[in-house]
C-alpha atoms as a PDB file:
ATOM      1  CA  UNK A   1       0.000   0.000   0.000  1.00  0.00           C
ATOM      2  CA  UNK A   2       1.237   3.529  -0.698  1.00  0.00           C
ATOM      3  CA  UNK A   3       0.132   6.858  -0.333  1.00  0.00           C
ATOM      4  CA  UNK A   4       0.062   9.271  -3.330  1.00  0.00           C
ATOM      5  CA  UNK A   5      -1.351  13.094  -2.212  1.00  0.00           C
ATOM      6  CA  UNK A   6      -5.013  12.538  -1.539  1.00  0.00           C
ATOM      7  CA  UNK A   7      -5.174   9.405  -3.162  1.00  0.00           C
ATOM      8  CA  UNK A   8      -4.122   5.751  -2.495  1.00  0.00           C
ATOM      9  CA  UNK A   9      -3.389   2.935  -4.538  1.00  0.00           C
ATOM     10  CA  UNK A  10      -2.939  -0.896  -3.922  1.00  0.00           C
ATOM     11  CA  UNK A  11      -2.953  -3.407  -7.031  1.00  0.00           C
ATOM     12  CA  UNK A  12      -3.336  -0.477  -9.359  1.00  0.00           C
ATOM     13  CA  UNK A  13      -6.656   0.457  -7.636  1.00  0.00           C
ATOM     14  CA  UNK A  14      -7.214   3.985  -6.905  1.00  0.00           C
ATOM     15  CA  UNK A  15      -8.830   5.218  -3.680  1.00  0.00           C
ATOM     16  CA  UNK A  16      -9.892   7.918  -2.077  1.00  0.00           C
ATOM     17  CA  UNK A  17      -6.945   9.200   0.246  1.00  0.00           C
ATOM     18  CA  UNK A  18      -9.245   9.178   3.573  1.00  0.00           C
ATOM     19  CA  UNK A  19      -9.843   5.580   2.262  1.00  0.00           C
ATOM     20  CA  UNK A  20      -6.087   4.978   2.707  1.00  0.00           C
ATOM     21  CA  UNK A  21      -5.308   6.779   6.087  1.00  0.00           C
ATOM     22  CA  UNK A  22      -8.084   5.072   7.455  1.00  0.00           C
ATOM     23  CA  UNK A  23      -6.278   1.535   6.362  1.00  0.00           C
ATOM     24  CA  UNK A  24      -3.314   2.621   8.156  1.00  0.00           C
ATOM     25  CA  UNK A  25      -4.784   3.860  11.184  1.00  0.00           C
ATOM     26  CA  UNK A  26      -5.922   0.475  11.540  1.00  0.00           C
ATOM     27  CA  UNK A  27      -3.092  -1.109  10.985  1.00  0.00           C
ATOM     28  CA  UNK A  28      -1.426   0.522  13.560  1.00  0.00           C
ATOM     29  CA  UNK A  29      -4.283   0.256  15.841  1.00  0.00           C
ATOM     30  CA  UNK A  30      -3.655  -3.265  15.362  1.00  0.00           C
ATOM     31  CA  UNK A  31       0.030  -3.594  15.699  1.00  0.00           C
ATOM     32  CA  UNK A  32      -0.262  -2.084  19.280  1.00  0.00           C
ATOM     33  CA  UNK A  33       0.626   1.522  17.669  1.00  0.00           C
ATOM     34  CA  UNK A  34      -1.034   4.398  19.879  1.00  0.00           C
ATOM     35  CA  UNK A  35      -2.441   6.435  16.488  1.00  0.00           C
ATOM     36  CA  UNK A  36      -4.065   9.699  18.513  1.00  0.00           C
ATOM     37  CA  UNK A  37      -1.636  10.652  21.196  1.00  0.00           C
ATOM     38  CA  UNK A  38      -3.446  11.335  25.063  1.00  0.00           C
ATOM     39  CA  UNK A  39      -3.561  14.779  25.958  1.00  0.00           C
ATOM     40  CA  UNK A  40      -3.912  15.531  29.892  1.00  0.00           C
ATOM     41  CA  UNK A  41      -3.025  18.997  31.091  1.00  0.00           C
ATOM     42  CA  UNK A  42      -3.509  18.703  34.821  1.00  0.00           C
ATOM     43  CA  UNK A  43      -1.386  15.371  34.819  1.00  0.00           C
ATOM     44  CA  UNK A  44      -4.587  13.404  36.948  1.00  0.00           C
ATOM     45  CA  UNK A  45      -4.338  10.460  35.030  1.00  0.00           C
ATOM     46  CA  UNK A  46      -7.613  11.475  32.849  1.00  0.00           C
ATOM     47  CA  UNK A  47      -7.602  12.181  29.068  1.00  0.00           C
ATOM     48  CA  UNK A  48      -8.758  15.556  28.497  1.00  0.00           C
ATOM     49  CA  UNK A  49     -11.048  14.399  25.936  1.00  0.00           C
ATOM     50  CA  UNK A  50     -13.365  12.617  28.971  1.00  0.00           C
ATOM     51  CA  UNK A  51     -11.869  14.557  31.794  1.00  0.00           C
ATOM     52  CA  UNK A  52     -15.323  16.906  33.171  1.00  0.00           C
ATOM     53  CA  UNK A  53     -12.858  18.567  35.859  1.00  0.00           C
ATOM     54  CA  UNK A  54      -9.678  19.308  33.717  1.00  0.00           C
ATOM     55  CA  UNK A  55      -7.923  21.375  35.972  1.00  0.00           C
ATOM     56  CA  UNK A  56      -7.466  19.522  39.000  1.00  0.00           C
ATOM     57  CA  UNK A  57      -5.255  20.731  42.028  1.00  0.00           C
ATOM     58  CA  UNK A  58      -1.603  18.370  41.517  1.00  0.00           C
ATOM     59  CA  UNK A  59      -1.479  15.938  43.458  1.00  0.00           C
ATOM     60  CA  UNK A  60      -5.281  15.102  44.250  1.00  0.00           C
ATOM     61  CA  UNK A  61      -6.393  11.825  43.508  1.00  0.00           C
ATOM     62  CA  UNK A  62      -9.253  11.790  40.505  1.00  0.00           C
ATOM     63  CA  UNK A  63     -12.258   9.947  40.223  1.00  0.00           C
ATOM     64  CA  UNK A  64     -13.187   7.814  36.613  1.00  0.00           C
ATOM     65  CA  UNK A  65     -14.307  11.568  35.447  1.00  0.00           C
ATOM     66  CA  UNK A  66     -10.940  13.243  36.436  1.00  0.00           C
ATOM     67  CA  UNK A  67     -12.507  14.922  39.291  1.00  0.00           C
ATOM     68  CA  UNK A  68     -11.146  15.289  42.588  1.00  0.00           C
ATOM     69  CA  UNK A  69     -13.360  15.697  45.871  1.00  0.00           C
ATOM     70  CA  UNK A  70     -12.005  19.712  45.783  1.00  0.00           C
ATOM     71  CA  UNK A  71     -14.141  19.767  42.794  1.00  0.00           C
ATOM     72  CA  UNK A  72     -17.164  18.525  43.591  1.00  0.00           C
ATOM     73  CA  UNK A  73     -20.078  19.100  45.769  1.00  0.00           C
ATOM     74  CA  UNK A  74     -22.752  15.975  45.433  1.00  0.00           C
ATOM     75  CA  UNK A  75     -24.949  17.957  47.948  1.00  0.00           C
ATOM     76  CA  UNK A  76     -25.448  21.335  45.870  1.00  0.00           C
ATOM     77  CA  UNK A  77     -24.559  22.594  49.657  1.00  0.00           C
ATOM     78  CA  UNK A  78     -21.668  25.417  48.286  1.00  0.00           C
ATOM     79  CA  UNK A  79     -19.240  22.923  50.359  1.00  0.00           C
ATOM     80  CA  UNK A  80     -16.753  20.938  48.457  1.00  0.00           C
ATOM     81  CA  UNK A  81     -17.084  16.941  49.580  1.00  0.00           C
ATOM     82  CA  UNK A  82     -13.757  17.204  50.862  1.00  0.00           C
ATOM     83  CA  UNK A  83     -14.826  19.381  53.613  1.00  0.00           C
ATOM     84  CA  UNK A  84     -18.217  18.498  53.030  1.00  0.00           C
ATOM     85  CA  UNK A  85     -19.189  16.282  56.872  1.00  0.00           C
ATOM     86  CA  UNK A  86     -22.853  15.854  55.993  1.00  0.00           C
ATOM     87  CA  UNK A  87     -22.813  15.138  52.483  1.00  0.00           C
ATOM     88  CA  UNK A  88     -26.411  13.897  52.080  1.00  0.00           C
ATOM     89  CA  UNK A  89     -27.836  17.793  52.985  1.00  0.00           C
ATOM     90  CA  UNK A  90     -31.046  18.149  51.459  1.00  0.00           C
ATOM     91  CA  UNK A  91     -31.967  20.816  48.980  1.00  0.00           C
ATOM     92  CA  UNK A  92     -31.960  24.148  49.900  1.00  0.00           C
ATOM     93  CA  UNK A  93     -31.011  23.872  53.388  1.00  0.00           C
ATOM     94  CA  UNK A  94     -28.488  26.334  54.917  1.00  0.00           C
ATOM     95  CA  UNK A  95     -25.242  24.930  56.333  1.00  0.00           C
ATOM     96  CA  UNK A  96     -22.302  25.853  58.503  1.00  0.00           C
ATOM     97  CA  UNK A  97     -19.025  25.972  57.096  1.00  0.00           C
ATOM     98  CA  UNK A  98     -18.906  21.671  57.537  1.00  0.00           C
ATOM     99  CA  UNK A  99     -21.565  22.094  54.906  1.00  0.00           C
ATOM    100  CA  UNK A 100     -24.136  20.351  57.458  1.00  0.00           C
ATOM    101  CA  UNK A 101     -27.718  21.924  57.716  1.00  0.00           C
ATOM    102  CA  UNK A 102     -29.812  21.619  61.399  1.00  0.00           C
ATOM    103  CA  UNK A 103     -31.721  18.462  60.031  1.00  0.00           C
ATOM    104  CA  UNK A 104     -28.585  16.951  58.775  1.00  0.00           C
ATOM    105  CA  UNK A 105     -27.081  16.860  62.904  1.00  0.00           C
ATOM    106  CA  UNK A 106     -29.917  15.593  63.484  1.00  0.00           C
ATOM    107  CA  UNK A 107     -30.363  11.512  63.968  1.00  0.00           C
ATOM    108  CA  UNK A 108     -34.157  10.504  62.832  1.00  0.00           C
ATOM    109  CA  UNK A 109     -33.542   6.499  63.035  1.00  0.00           C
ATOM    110  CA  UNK A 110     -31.267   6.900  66.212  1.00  0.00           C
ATOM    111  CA  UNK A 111     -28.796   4.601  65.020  1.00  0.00           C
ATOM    112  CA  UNK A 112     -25.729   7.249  66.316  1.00  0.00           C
ATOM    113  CA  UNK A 113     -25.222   8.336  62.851  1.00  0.00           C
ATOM    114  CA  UNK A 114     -26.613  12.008  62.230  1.00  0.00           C
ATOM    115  CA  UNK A 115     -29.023  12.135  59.082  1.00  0.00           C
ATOM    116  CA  UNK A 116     -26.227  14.109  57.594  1.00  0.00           C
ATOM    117  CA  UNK A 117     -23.933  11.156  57.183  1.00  0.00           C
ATOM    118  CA  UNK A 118     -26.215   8.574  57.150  1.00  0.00           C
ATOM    119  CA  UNK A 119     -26.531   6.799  54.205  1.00  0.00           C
ATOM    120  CA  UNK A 120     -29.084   4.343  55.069  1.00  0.00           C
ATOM    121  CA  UNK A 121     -31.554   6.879  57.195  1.00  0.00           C
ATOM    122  CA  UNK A 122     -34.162   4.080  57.767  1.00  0.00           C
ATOM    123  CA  UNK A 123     -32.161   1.854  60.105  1.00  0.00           C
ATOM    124  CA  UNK A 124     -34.643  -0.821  62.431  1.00  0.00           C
ATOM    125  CA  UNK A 125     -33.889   0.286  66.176  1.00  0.00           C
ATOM    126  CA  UNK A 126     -31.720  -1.423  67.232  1.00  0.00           C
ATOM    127  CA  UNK A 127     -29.645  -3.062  64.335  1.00  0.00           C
ATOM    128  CA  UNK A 128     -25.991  -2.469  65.062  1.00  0.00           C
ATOM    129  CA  UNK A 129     -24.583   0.275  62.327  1.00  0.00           C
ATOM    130  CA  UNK A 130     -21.243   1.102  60.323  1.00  0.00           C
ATOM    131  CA  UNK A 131     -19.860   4.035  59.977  1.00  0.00           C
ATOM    132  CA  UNK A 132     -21.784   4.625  57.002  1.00  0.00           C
ATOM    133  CA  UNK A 133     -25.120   4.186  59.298  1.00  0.00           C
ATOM    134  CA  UNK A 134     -26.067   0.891  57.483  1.00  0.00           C
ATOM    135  CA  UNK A 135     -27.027  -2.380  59.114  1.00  0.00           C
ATOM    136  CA  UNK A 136     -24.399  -4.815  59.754  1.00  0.00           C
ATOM    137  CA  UNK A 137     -25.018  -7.852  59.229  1.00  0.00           C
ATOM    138  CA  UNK A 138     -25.025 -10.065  61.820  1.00  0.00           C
ATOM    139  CA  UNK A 139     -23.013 -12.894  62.350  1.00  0.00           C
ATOM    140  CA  UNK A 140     -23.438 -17.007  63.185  1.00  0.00           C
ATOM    141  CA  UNK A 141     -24.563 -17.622  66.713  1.00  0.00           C
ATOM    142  CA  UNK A 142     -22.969 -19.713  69.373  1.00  0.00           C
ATOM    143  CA  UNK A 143     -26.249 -20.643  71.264  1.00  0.00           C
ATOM    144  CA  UNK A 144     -23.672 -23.246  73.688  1.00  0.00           C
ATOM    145  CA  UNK A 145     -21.628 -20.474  74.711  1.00  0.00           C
ATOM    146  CA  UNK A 146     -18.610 -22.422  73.840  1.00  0.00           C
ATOM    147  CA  UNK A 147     -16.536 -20.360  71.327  1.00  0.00           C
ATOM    148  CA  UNK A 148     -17.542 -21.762  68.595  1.00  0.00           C
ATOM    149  CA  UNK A 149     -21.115 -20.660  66.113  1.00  0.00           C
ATOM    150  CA  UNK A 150     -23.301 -22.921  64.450  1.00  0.00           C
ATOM    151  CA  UNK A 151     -21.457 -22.441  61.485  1.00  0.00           C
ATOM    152  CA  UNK A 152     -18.212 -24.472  62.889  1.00  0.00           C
ATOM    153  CA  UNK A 153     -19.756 -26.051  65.570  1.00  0.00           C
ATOM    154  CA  UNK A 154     -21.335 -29.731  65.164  1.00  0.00           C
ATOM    155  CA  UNK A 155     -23.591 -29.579  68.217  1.00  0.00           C
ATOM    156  CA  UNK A 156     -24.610 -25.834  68.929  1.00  0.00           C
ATOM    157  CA  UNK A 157     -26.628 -26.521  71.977  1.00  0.00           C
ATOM    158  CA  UNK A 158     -24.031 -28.590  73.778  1.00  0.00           C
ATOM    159  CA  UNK A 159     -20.849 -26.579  75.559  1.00  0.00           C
ATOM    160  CA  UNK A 160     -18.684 -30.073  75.763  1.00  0.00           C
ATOM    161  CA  UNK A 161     -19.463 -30.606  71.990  1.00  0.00           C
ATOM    162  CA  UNK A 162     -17.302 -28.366  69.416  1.00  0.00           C
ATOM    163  CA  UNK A 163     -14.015 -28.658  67.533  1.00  0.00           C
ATOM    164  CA  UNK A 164     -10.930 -30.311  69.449  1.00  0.00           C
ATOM    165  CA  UNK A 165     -13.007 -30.477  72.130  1.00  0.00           C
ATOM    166  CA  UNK A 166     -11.591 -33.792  74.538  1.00  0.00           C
ATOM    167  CA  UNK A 167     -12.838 -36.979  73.643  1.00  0.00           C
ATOM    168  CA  UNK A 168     -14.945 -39.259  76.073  1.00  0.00           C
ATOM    169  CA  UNK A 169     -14.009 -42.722  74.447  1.00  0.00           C
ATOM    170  CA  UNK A 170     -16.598 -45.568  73.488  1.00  0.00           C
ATOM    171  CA  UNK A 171     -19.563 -42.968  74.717  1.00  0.00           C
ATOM    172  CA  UNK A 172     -21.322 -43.050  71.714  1.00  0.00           C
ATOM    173  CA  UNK A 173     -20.344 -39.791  71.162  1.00  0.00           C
ATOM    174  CA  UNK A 174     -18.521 -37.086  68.144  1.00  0.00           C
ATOM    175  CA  UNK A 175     -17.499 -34.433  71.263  1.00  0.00           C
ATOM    176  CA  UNK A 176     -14.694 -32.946  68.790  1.00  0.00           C
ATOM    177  CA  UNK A 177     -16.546 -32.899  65.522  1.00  0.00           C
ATOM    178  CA  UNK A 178     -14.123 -35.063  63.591  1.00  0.00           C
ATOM    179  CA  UNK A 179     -17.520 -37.321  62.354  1.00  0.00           C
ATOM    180  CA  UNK A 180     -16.554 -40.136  65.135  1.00  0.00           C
ATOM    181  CA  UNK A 181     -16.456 -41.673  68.347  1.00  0.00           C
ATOM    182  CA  UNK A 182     -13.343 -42.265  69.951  1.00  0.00           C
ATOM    183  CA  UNK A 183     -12.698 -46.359  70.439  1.00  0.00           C
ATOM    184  CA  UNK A 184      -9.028 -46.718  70.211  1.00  0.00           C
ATOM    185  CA  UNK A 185      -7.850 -49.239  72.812  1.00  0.00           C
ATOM    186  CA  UNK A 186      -4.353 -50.207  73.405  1.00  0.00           C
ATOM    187  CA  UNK A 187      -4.298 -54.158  74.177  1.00  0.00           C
ATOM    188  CA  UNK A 188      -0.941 -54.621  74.116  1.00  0.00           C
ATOM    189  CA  UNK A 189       2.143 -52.120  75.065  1.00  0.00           C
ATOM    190  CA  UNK A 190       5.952 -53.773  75.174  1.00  0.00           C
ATOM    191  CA  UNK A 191       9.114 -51.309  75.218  1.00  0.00           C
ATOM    192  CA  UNK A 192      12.702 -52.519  75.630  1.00  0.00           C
ATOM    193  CA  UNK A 193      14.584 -49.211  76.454  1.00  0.00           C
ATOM    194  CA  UNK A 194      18.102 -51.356  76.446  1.00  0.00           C
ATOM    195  CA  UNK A 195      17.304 -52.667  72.993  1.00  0.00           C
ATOM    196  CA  UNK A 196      15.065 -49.841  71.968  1.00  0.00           C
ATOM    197  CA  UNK A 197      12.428 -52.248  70.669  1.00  0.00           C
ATOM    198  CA  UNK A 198       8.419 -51.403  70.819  1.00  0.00           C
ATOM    199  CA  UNK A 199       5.955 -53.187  70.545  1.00  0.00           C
ATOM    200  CA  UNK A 200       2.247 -52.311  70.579  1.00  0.00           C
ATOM    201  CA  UNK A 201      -1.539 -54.009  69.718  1.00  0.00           C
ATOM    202  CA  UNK A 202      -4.616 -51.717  69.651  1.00  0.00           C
ATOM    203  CA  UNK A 203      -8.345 -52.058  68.386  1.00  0.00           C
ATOM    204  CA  UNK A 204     -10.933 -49.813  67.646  1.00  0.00           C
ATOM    205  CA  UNK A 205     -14.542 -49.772  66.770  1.00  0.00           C
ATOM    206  CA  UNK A 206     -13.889 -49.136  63.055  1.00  0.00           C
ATOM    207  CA  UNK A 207     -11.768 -51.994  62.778  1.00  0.00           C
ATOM    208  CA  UNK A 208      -9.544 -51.413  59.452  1.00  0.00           C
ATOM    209  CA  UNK A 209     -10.948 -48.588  58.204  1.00  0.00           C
ATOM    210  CA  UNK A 210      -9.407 -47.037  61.566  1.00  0.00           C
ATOM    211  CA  UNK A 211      -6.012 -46.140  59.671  1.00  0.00           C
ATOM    212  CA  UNK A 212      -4.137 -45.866  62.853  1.00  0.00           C
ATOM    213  CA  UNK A 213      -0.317 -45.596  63.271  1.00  0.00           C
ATOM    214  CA  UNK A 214       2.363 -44.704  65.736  1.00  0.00           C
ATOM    215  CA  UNK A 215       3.132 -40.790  65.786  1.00  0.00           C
ATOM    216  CA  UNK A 216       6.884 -40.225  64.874  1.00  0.00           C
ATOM    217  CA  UNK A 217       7.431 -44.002  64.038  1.00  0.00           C
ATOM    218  CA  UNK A 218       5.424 -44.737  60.954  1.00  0.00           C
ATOM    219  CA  UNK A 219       1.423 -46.693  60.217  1.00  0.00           C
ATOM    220  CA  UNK A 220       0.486 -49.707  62.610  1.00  0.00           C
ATOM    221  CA  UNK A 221      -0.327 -52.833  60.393  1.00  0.00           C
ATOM    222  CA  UNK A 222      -3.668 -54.398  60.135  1.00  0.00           C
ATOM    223  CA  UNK A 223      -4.226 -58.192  61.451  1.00  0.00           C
ATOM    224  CA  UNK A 224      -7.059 -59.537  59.461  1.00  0.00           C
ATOM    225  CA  UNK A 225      -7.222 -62.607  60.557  1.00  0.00           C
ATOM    226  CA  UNK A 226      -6.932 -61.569  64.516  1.00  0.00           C
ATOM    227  CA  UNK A 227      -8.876 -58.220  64.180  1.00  0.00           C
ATOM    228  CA  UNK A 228      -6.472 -56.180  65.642  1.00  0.00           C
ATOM    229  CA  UNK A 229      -3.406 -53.426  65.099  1.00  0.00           C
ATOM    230  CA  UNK A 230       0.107 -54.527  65.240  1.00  0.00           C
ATOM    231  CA  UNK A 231       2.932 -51.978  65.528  1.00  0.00           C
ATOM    232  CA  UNK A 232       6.922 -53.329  65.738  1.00  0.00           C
ATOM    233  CA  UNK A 233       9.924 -51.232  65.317  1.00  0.00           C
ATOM    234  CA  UNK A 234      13.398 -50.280  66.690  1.00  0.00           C
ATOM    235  CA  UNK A 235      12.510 -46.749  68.381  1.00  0.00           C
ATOM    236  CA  UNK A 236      15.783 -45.806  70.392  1.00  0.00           C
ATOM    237  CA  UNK A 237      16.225 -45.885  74.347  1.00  0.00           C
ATOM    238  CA  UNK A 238      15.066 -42.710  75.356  1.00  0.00           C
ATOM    239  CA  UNK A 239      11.268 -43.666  75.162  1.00  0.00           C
ATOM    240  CA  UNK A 240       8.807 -41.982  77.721  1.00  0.00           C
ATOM    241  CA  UNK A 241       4.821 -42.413  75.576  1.00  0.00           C
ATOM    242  CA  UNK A 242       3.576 -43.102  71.930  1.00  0.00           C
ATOM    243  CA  UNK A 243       0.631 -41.513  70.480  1.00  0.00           C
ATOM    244  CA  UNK A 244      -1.608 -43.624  68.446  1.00  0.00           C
ATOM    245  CA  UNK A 245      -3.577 -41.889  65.951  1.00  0.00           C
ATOM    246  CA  UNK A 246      -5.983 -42.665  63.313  1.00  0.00           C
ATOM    247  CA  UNK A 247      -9.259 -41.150  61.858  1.00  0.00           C
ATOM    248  CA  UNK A 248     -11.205 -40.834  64.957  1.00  0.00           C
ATOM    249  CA  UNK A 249      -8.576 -39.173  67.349  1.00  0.00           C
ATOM    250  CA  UNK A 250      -5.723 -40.727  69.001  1.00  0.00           C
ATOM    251  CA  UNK A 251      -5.065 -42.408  72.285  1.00  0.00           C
ATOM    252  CA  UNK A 252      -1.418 -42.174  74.558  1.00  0.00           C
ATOM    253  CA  UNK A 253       0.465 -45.046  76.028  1.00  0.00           C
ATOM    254  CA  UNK A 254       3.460 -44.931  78.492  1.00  0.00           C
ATOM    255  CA  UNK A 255       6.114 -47.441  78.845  1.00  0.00           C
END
């Protein structure tokens, strides 16, 4: 493609000229090439093309429209919103020099937010408020007291029951919220501390599904045949308990 005074030409076809700028403004457009260089005269950030407040104060931080809060006045008040403390005045009301009228120090829902800065002026007595004097939103409950709110808690209406809470074993009961019962029993409990040798046996309610093993030494081996959990290993001399752990909690031994 070439250009040729008004006119362009490509394969010995003549166009136009704005035919052929056009073609290269798009080519550059779509190589990445910036075609109409950004003007902006108050250096905010905003084009001067969209900017509705183009002569910004330096240093003031801009809204999408180039307009800082020097600039503006939401309330029609005659005070600029960065001095502005009641921004919501109504129409036509007279304000100090905080731009706030008598109405807007006042507080119609009671909420401890004067109407001025109150942005949600219909608040239900007593709904805790933001700063903003809108409801917050209240959180999960712990009806048990213990620490813990429905949302996390497995039982909410029993204290003892709630996450890592201590286990009463074989009760029938999930007091920790893992999903089981605790039924680990150690049957069996051998520890040479001159040869460093252990050797334990331990059952539990769920059998092989259990999972358990030896904290520190490595998994406990299921016995099929006998129903029970084996564990033997060389464990060093300077043995004082073993925890045995599985799905359901763990249990400790001492030598």
């Amino acid at each position: 493609m070439s250009l040729n005074g008004n006119k362009g030409v490509r394969r010995g076809v003549w166009w136009p000229g704005w035919v052929s700028l056009f073609i290269a403004a798009l080519t550059f457009a779509m190589m990445g090439q910036t075609c109409i260089p950004c003007t902006d005269t108050d250096g905010d950030g905003v084009c001067d093309n969209v900017d509705l407040c183009p002569d910004t104060p330096e240093g003031e931080e801009v809204d999408a429209d180039g307009c800082s809060c020097s600039q503006l006045d939401s309330d029609n008040d005659g005070v600029d919103d960065c001095d502005d403390l009641c921004p919501n005045t109504p129409e036509g009301e007279t304000v100090d020099e905080d731009g706030c009228s008598t109405s807007d120090l006042e507080d119609d829902d009671g909420d401890g937010v004067i109407n001025g800065a109150d942005n949600c002026p219909d608040t239900p007595a007593g709904d805790a408020v933001d700063a903003d004097g809108c409801t917050i939103p209240a959180g999960p409950t712990d009806s048990d007291g213990d620490g813990y709110p429905v949302d996390l808690d497995c039982n909410d209406s029993e204290p003892s029951i709630y996450p890592g809470a201590p286990e009463v074993k074989h009760d029938g009961i999930d007091q920790d919220c893992n999903g089981y019962d605790l039924t680990i029993d150690v049957t069996s409990y051998s520890y040479n501390a001159r040869r460093g040798t252990l050797s334990i046996k331990a059952t539990s309610a769920l059998d092989s599904a259990a999972a358990l093993r030896v904290d520190g030494f490595g998994p406990m081996t299921w016995d099929r045949k006998r129903g029970y959990w084996t564990f033997s290993a060389n464990v060093g001399s300077n043995l004082t308990k073993v925890t045995i752990s599985g799905v359901e909690g763990s249990v400790t031994a001492y030598p």
